[in-house]
Protein backbone atom coordinates (compact mmCIF):
# COMPACT_ATOMS: atom_id res chain seq x y z
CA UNK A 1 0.00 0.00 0.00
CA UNK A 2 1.06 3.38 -1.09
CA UNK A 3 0.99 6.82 1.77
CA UNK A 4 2.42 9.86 1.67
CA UNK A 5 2.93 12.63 4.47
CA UNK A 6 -0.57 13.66 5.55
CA UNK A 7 0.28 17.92 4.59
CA UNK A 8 -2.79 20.15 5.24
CA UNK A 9 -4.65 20.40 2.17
CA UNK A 10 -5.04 22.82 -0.26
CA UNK A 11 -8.83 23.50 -0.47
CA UNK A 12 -10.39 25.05 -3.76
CA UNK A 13 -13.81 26.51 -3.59
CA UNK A 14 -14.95 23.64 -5.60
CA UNK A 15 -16.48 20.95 -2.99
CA UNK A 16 -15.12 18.23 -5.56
CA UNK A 17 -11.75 19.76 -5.64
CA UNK A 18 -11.74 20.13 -1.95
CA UNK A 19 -12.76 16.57 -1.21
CA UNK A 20 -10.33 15.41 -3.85
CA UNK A 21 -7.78 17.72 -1.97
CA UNK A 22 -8.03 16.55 1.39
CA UNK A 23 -7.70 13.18 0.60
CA UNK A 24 -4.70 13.21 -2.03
CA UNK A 25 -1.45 11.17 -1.44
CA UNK A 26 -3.84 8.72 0.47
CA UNK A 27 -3.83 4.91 -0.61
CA UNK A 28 -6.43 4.66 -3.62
CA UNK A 29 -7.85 1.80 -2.61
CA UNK A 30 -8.83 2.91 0.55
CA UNK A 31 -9.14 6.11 -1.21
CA UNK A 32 -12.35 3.97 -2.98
CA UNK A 33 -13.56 2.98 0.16
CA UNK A 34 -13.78 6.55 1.71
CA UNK A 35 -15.84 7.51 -0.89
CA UNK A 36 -18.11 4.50 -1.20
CA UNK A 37 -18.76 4.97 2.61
CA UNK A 38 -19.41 9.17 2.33
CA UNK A 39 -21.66 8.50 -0.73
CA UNK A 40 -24.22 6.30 2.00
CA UNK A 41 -25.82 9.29 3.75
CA UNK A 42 -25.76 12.95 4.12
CA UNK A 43 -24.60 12.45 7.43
CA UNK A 44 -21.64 9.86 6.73
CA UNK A 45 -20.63 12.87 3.95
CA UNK A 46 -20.79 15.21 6.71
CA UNK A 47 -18.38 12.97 9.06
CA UNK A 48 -15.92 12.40 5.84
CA UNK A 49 -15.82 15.89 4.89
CA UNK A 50 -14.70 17.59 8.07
CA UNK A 51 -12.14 20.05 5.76
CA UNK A 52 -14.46 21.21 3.42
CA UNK A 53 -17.19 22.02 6.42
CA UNK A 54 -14.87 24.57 8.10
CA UNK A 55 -13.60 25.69 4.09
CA UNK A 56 -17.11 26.39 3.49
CA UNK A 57 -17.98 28.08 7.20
CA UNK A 58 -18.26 32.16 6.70
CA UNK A 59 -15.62 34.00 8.88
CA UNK A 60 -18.21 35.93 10.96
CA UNK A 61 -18.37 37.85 13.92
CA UNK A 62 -20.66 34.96 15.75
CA UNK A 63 -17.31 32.98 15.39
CA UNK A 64 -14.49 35.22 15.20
CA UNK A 65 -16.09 36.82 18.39
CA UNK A 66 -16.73 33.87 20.55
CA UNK A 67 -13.94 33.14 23.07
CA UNK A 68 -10.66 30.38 22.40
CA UNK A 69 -10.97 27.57 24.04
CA UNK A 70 -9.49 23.56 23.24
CA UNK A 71 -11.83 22.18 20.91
CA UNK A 72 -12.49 18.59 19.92
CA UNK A 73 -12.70 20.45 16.33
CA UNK A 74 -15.16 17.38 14.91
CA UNK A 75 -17.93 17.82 16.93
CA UNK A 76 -20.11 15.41 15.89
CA UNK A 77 -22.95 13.07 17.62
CA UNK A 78 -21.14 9.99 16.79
CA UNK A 79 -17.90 11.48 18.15
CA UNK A 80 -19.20 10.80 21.47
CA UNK A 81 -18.88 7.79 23.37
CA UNK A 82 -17.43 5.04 26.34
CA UNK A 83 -14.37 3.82 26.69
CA UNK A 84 -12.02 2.72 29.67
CA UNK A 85 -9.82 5.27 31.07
CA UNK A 86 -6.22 4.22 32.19
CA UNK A 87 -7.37 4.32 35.41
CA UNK A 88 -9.59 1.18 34.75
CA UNK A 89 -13.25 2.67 34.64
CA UNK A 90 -15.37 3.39 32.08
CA UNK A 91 -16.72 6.68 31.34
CA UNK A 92 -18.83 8.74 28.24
CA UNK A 93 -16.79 11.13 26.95
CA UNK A 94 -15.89 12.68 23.38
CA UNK A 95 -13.73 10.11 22.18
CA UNK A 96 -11.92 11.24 18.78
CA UNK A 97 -9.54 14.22 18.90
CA UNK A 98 -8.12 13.99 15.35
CA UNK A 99 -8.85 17.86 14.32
CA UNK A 100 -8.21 19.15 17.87
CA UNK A 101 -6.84 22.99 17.98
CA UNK A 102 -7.34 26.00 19.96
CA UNK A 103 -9.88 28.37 18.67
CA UNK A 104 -13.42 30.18 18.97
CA UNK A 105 -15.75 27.53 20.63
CA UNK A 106 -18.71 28.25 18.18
CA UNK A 107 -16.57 26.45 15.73
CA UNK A 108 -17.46 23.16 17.59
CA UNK A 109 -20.92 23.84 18.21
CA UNK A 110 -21.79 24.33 14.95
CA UNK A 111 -21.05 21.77 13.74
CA UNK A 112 -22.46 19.32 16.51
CA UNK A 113 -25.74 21.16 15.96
CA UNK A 114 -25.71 21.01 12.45
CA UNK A 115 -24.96 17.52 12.74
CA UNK A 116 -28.26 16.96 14.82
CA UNK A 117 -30.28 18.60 11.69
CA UNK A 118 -28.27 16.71 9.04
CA UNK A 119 -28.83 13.44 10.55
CA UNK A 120 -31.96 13.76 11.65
CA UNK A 121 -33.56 12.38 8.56
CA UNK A 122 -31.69 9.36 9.01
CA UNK A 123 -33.48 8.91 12.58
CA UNK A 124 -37.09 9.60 11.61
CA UNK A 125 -37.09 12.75 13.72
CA UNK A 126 -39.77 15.05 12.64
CA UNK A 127 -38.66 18.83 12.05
CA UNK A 128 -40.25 20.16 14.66
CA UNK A 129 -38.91 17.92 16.89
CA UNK A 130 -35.08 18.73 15.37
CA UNK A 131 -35.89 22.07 15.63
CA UNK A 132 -36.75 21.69 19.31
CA UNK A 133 -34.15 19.34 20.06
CA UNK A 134 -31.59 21.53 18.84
CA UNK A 135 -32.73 24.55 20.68
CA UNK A 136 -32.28 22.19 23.87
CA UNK A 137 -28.79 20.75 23.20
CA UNK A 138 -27.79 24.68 22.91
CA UNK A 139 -29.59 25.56 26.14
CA UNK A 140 -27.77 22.61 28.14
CA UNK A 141 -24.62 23.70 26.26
CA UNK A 142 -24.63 27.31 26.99
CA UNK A 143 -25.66 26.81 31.04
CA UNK A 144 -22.97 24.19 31.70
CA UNK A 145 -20.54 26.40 30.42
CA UNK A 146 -22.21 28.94 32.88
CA UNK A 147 -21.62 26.87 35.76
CA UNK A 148 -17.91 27.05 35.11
CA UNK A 149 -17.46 23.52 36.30
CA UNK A 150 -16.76 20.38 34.53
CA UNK A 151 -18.32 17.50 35.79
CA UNK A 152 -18.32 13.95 34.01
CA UNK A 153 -20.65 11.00 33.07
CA UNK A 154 -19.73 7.30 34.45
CA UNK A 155 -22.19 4.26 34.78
CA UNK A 156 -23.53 5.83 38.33
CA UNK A 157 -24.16 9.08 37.01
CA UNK A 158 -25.45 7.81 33.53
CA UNK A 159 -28.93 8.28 32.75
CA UNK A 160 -31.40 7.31 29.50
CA UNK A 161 -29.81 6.04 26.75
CA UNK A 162 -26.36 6.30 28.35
CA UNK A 163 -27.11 4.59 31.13
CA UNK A 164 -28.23 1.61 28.73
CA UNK A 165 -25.16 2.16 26.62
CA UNK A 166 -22.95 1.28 29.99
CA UNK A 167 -25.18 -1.50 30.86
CA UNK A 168 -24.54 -3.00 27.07
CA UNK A 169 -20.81 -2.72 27.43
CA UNK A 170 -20.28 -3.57 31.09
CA UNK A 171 -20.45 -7.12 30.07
CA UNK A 172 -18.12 -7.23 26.99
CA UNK A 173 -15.27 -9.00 27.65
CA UNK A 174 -11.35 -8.83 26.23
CA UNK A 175 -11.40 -12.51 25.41
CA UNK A 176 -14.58 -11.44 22.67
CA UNK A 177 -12.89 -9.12 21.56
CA UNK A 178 -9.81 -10.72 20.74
CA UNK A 179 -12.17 -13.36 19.36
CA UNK A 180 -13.03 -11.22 16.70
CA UNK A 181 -10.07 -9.90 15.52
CA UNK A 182 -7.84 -13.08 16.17
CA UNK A 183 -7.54 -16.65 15.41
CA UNK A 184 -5.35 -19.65 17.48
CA UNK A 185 -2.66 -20.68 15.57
CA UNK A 186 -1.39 -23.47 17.79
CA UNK A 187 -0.56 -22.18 21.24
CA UNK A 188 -0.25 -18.37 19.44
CA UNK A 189 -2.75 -15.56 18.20
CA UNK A 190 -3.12 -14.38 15.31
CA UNK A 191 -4.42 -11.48 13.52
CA UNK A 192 -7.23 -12.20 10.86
CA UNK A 193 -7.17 -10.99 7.77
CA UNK A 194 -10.49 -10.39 6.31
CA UNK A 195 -9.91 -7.82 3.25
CA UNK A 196 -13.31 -5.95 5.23
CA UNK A 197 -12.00 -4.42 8.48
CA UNK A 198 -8.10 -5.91 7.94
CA UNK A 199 -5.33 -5.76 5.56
CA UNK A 200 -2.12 -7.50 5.00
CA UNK A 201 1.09 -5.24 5.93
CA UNK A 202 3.90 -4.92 4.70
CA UNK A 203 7.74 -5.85 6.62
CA UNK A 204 8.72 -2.41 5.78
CA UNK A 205 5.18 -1.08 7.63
CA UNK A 206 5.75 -3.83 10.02
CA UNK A 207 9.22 -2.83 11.10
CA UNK A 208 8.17 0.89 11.28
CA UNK A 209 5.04 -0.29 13.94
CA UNK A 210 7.97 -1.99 15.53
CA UNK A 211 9.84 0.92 16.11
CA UNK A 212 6.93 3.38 17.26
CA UNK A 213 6.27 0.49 19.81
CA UNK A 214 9.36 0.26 20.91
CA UNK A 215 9.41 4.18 21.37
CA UNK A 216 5.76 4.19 23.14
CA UNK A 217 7.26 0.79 25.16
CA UNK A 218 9.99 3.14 26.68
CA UNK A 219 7.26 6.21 27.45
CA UNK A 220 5.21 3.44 29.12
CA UNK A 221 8.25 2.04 30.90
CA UNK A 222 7.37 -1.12 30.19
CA UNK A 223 8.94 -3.21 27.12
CA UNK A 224 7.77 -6.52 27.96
CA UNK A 225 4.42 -5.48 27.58
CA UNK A 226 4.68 -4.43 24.29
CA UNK A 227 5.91 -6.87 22.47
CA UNK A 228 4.78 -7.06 19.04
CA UNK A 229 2.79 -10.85 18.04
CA UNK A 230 1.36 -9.74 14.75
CA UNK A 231 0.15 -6.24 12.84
CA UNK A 232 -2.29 -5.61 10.05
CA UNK A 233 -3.57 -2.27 8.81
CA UNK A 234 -7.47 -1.58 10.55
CA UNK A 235 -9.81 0.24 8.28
CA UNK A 236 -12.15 1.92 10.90
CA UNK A 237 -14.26 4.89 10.92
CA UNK A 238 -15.00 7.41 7.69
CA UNK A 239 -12.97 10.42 7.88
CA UNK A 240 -9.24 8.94 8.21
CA UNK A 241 -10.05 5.63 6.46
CA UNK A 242 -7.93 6.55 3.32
CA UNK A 243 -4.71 7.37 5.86
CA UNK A 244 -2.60 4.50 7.41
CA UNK A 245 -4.28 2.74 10.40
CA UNK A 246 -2.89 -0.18 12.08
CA UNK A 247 -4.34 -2.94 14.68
CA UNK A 248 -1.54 -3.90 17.03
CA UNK A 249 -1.94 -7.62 18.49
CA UNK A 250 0.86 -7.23 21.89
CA UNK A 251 1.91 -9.58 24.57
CA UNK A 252 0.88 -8.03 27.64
CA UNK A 253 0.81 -9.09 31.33
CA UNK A 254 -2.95 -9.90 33.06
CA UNK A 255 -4.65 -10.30 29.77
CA UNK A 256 -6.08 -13.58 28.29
CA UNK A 257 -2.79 -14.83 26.75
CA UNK A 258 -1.12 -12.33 27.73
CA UNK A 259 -2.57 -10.30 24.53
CA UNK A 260 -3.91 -6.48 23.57
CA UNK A 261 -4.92 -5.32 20.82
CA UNK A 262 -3.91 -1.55 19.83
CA UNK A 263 -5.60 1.11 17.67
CA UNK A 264 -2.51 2.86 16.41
CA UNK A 265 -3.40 5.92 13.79
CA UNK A 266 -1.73 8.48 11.32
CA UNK A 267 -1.83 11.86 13.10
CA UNK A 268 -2.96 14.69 10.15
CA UNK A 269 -3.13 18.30 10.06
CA UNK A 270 -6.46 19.78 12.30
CA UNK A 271 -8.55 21.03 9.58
CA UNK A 272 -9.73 23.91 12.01
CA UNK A 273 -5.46 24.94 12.63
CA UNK A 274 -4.87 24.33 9.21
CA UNK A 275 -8.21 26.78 7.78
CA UNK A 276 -8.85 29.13 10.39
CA UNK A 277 -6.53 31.96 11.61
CA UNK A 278 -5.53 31.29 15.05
CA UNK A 279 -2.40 31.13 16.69
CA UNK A 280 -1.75 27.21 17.82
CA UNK A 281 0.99 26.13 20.67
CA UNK A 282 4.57 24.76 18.84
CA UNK A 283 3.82 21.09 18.89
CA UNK A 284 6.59 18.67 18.67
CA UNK A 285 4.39 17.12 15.52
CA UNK A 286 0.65 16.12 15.18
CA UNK A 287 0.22 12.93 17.76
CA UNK A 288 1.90 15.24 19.76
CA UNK A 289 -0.99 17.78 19.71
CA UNK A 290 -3.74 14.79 19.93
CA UNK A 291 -2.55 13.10 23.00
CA UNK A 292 -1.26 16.57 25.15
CA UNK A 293 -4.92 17.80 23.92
CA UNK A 294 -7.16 14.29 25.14
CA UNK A 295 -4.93 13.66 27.76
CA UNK A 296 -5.88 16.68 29.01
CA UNK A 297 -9.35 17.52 28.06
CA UNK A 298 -10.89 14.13 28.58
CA UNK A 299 -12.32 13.08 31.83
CA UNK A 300 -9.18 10.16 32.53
CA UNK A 301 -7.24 9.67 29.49
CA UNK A 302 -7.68 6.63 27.46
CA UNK A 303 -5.30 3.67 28.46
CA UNK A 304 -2.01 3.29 26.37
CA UNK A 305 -2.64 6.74 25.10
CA UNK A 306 0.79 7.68 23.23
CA UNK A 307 2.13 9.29 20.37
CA UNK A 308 5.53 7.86 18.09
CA UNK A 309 6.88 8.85 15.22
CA UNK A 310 8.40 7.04 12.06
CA UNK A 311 9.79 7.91 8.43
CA UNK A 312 8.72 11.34 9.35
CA UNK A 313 5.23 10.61 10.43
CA UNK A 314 3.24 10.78 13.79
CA UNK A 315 0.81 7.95 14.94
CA UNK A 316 -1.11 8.15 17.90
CA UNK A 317 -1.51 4.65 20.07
CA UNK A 318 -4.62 3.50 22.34
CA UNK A 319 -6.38 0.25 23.74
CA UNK A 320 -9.17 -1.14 21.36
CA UNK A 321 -11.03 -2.16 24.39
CA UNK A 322 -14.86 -4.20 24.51
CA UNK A 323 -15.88 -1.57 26.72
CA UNK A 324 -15.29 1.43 23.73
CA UNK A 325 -18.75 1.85 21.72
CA UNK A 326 -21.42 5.10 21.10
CA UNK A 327 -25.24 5.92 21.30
CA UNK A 328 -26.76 4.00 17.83
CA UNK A 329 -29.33 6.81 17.28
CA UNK A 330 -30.48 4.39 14.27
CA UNK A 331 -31.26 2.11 16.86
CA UNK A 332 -33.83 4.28 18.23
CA UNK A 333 -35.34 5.53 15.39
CA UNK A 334 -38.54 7.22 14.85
CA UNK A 335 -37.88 7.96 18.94
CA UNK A 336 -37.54 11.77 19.63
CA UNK A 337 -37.48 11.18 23.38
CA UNK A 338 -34.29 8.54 23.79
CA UNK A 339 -32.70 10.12 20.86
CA UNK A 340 -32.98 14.09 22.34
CA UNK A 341 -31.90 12.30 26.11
CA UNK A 342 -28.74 11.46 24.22
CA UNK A 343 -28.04 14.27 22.13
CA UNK A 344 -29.05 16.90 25.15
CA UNK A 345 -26.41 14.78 27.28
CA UNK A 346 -23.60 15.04 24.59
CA UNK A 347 -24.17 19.01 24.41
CA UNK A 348 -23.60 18.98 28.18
CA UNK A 349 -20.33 16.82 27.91
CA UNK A 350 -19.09 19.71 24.87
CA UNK A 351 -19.71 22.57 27.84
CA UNK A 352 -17.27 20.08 30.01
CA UNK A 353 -14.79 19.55 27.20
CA UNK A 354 -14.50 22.97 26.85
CA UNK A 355 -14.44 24.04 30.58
CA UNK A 356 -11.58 21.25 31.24
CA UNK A 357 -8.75 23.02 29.00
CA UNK A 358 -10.08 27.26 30.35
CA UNK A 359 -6.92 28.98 30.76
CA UNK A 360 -4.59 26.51 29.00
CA UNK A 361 -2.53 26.91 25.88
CA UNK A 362 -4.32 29.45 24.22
CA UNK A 363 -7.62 28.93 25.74
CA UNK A 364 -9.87 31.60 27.38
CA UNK A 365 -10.04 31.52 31.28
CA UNK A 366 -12.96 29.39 33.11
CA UNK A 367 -14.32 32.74 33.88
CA UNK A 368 -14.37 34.05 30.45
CA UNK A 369 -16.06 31.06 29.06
CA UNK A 370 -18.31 30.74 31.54
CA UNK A 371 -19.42 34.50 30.89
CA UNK A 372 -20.23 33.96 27.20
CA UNK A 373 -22.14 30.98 28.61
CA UNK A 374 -24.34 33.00 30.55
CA UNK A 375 -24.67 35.81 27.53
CA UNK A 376 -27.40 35.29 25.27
CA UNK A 377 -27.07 37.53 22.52
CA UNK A 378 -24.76 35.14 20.28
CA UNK A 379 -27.17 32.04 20.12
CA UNK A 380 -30.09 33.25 17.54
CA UNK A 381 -27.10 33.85 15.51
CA UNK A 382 -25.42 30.43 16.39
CA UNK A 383 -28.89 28.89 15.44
CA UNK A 384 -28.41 30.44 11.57
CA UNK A 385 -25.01 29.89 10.90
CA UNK A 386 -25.48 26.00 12.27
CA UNK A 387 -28.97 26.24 10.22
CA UNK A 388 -26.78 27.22 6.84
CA UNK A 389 -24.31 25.05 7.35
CA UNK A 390 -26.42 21.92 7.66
CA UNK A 391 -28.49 23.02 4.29
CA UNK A 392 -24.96 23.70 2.56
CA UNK A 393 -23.66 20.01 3.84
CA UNK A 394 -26.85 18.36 2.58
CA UNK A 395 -26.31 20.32 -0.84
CA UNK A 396 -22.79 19.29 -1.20
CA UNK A 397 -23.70 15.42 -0.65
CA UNK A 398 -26.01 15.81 -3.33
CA UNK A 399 -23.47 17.21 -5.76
CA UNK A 400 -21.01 14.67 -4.70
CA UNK A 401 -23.32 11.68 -4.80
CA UNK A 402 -23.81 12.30 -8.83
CA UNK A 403 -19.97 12.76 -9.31
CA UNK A 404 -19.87 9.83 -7.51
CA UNK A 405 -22.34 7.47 -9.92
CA UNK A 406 -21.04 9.54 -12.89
CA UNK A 407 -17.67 8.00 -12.03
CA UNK A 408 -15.82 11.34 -10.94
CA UNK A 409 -14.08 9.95 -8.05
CA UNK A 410 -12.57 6.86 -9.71
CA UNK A 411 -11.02 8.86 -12.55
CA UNK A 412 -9.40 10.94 -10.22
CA UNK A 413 -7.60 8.10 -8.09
CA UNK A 414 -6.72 6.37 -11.13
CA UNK A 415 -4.97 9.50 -12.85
């Protein structure tokens, strides 16, 4: 398989362009499968197409105004989720902090809400009910971030379709999930190759996962427990599907045989760093940024969160754990209620995300942000931009699905 050095992009006002921009130098097979997956929905175009949402976002004062603060900078509803912290419990949290960066925190709310109005098709929600729903995820929103306090969500505290979210994963066990991502090969794991969610690597990618786990072996202190059994490349998710992704199958100490499996991904450029003008901290490279930013900003950090470098390239390293999965809204389609308990919750744990990195790097003070929180005169505003951006997303998706069957996107990975 073929990568090249993820470089910020160089968006055209074209939304094919752009699309074709942001995902050039990337493998074109999995190039193929990025698109295939973004042409399903308007919202799975909205998740792959994180660039050209903040490309085609106005620079206006309801932005530009709105104090810095550490943003998960891909605010989405399916960005939010459980997963065990490295202190061994489980909590709901965001959970992907690819396009983190320091800047005005209207740039993550709208797009969260306009990802409530572009998906809400998907989840039979009427439009008065999106409408209202959206008017209450920016009410809980706006008064958490009044309260100037961050609090967190764990199985106790978990409510609606949280709580039954913790309840599903609370009995998921390691040994399943090595089940399906490994087969016994006498006494020895593994990896499976299935062509689907697994590819074959090669010894040159091998020996460079080698050598990042080695590196993240010697942050962690701990070489015995990394020790490599067998590597393939995951594909996972929409957005980053095109870049190099690996699934790491270690030796480790108190597991079933002594095995975990690690998520360990190409770091890129934030799309909000890369688009919008604000000044960003001097990272030693992207991973860098990720990690320092979730390590931070999340309730407890991930376990075996790290970031390594190789052939001039930044991954970032976690557990794939049983206990890591989000809200299905399609599960509860046609549901206003459970689907609004979710959503309402996620806007809350946005205000907390927020809140957690006040006064750090860049970021507005607690008391600043929790100010604007308590200020009203920015939201009817909010409401519009968020509004426009959904109707431009949904437009987009429609002019990409007929490049798409008109065969736009295979001439261009083939040329």
């Amino acid at each position: 398989m073929t990568h090249s050095n993820a470089e910020p992009a160089n968006l055209s006002s074209d939304p094919l362009e752009s699309i074709v921009a942001a995902n050039r130098g990337a493998d074109p097979a999995l190039r193929l499968r990025k698109y295939a997956a973004m042409r399903q929905t308007p919202f799975s175009f909205m998740r792959g197409a994180c660039q050209l949402f903040y490309a085609s976002l106005p620079q206006v004062e309801t932005v530009s105004g709105a104090p810095p603060a550490w943003l998960c900078g891909d605010l989405h509803v399916e960005n939010f989720g459980t997963y065990k912290g490295d202190n061994r419990l489980t909590y709901f949290d965001v959970t992907d902090f690819d396009e983190s960066a320091v800047a005005p925190l209207t740039l993550d709310l709208v797009r969260f809400l306009a990802s409530i109005r572009v998906g809400s098709d998907e989840w039979g929600v009427s439009s008065d009910d999106t409408e209202a729903l959206i008017q209450r995820s920016l009410v809980a929103y706006s008064t958490e971030l009044s309260l100037g306090k961050p609090s967190w969500i764990e199985r106790e505290s978990a409510r609606g379709t949280v709580k039954r979210l913790f309840a599903q994963v609370a009995g998921r066990s390691r040994t399943e999930l090595l089940g399906r991502y490994t087969t016994r090969k006498g006494k020895r794991r593994r990896l499976v190759i299935d062509e689907h969610n697994t590819l074959a690597v090669t010894a040159e990618e091998r020996a460079g996962v080698e050598h990042m786990m080695d590196i993240v072996a010697e942050a962690a202190r701990d070489r015995e427990y990394f020790r490599i059994v067998d590597v393939a490349h995951r594909i996972a998710g929409i957005g980053s599907i095109a870049f190099p992704r690996y699934v790491v199958l270690v030796e480790a100490r108190g597991s079933p045989d002594r095995n975990v499996l690690l998520d360990v991904k190409l770091a890129h450029p934030s799309a909000i760093a890369t688009l919008r003008a604000h000044g960003q901290p001097a990272w030693n490279d992207e991973a860098d940024r990720i990690v320092s930013l979730q390590r931070h900003s999340s309730v407890v950090a991930p376990a075996f969160l790290f970031s390594a470098e190789w052939n001039d390239r930044s991954y970032c390293s976690r557990e794939m754990q049983p206990q890591e999965d989000r809200v299905r809204l399609h599960d509860w389609a046609r549901q206003p209620k459970k689907i609004g308990e979710a959503i309402v919750l996620m806007a809350s744990v946005a205000a907390w995300l927020h809140l957690r990195g006040g006064g750090w790097l860049g970021s507005a003070p607690i008391e600043q942000l929790s100010a604007f929180g308590r200020e009203t005169s920015w939201r009817e505003a909010l409401l519009e931009l968020a509004r426009d951006a959904a109707e431009r997303t949904e437009h987009q998706y429609a002019e990409f699905c007929k490049a798409y069957d008109d065969g736009y996107f295979s001439e261009q990975v083939t040329a």
